[in-house]
C-alpha atoms as a PDB file:
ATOM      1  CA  UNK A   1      20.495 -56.075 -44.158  1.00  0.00           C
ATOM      2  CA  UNK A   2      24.135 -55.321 -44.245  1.00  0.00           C
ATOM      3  CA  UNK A   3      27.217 -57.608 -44.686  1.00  0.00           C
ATOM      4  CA  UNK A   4      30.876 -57.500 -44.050  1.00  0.00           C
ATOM      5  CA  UNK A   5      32.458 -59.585 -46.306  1.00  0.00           C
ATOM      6  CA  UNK A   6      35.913 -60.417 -45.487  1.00  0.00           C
ATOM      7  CA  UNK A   7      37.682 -61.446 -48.550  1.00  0.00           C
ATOM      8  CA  UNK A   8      40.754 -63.215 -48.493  1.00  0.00           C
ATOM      9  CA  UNK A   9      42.788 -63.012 -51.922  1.00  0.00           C
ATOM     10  CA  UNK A  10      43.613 -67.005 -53.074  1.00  0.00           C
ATOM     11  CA  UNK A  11      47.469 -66.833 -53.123  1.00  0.00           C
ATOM     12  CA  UNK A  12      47.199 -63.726 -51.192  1.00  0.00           C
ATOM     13  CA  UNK A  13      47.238 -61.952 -54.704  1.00  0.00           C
ATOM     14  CA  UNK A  14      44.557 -59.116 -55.035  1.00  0.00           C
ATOM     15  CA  UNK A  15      45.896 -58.964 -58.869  1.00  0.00           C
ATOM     16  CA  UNK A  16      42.959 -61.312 -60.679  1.00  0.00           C
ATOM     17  CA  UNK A  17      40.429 -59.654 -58.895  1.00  0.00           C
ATOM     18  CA  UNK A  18      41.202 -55.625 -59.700  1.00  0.00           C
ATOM     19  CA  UNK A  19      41.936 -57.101 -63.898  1.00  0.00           C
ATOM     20  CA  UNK A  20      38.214 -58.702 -63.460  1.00  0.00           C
ATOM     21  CA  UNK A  21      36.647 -55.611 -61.969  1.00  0.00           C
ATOM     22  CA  UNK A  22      38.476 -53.291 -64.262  1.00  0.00           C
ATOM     23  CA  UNK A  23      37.492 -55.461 -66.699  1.00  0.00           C
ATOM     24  CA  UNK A  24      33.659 -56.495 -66.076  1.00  0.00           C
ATOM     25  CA  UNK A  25      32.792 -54.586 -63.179  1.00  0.00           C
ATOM     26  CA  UNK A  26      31.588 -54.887 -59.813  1.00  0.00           C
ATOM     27  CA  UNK A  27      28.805 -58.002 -61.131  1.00  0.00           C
ATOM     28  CA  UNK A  28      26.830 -57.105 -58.689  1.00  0.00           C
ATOM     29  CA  UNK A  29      22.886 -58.149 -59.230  1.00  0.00           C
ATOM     30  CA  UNK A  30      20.224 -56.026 -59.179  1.00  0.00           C
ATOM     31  CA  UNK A  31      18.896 -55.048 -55.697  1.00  0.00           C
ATOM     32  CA  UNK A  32      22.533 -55.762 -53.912  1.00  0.00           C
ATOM     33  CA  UNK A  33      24.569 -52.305 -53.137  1.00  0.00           C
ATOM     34  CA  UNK A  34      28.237 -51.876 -52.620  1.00  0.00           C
ATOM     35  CA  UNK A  35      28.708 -49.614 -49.251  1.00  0.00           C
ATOM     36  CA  UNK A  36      32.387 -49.242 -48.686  1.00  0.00           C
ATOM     37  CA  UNK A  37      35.489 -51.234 -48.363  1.00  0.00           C
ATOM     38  CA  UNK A  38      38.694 -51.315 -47.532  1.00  0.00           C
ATOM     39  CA  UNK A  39      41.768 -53.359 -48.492  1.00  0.00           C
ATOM     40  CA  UNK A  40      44.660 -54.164 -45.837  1.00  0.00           C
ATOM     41  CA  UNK A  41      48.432 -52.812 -46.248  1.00  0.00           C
ATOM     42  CA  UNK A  42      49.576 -55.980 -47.603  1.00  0.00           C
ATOM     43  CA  UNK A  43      46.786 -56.252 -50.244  1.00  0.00           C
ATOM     44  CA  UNK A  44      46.220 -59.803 -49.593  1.00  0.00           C
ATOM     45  CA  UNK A  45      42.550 -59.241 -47.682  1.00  0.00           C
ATOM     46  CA  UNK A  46      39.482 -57.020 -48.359  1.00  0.00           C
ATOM     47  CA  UNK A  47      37.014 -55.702 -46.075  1.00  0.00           C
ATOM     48  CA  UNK A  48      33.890 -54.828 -47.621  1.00  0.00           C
ATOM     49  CA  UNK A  49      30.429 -53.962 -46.524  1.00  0.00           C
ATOM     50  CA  UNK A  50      27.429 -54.851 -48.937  1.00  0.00           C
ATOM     51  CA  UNK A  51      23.726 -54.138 -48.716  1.00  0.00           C
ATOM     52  CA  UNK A  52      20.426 -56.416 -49.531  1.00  0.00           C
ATOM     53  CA  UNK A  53      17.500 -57.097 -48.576  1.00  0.00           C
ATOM     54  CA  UNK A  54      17.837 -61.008 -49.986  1.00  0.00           C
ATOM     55  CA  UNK A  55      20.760 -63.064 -49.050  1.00  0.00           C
ATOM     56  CA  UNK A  56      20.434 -64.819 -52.344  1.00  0.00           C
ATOM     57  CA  UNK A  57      22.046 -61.784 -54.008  1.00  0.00           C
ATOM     58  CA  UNK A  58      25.074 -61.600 -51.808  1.00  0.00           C
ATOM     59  CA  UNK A  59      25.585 -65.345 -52.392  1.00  0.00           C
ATOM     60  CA  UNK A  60      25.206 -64.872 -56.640  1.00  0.00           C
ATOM     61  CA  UNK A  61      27.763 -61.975 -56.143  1.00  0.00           C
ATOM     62  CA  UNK A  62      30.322 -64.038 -54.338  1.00  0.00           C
ATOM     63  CA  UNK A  63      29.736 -67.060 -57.116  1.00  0.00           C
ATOM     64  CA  UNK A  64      31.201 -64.841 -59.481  1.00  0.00           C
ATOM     65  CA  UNK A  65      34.286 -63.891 -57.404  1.00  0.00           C
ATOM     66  CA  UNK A  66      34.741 -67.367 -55.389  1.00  0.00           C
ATOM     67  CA  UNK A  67      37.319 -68.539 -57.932  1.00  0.00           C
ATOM     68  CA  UNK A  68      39.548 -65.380 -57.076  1.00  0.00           C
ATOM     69  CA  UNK A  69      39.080 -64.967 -53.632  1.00  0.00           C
ATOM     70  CA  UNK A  70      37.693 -67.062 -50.092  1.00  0.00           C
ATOM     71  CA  UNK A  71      34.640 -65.144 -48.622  1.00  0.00           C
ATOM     72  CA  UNK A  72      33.549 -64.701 -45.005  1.00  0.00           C
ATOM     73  CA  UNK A  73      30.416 -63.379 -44.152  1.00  0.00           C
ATOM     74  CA  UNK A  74      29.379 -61.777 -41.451  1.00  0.00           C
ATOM     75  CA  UNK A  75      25.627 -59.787 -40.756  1.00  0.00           C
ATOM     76  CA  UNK A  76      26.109 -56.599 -39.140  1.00  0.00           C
ATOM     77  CA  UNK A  77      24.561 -53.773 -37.374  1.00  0.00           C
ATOM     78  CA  UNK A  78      25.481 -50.258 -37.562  1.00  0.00           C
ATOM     79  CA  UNK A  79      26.391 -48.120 -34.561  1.00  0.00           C
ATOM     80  CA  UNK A  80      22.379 -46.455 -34.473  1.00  0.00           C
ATOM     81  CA  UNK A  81      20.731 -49.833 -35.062  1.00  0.00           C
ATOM     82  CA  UNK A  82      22.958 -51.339 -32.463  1.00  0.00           C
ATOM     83  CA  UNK A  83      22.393 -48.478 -29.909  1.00  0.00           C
ATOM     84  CA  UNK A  84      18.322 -48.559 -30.243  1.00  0.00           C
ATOM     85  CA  UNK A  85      18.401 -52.374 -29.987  1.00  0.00           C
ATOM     86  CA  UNK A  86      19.948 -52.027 -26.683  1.00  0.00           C
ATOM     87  CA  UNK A  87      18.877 -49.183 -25.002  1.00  0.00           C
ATOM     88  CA  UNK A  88      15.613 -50.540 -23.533  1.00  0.00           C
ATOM     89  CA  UNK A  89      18.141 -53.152 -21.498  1.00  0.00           C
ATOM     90  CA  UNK A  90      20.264 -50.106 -20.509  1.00  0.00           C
END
């Protein structure tokens, strides 16, 4: 299953978060992946796509972030998937 996570930086400051992952890492568990993300102009919000297979993970990931940043998350499809659920009702 993939994730957007839409982070928003507490204070709107993206500093804690880069010293921690400089720092310590991603602290990711075992079994969730990092896809891609992207970080607006202003560096107060991160867009970030993860991948598991247990929602568990993504929620011990974001326990060890939560104190640095607000977390939306949002299940997504890509493009293909989204294309061969629909086509039969096309």
């Amino acid at each position: 299953m993939l994730y957007m996570i839409i982070e928003h930086f507490r204070d709107g400051d993206p500093l804690p978060v880069y010293r921690r992952f400089r720092d310590r890492g991603r602290l990711a568990p075992d079994g969730l992946a990092y896809v891609s993300s992207w970080v607006t102009l202003d560096h107060r919000h991160c867009y970030q796509v993860m991948e598991c297979e247990d929602r568990a993970l993504l929620e011990a990931w974001i326990a060890q972030w939560s104190d640095l940043a607000e977390f939306e998350v949002v299940p997504v499809l890509t493009s293909a998937q989204t294309v061969a659920e629909l086509t039969p009702r096309l």
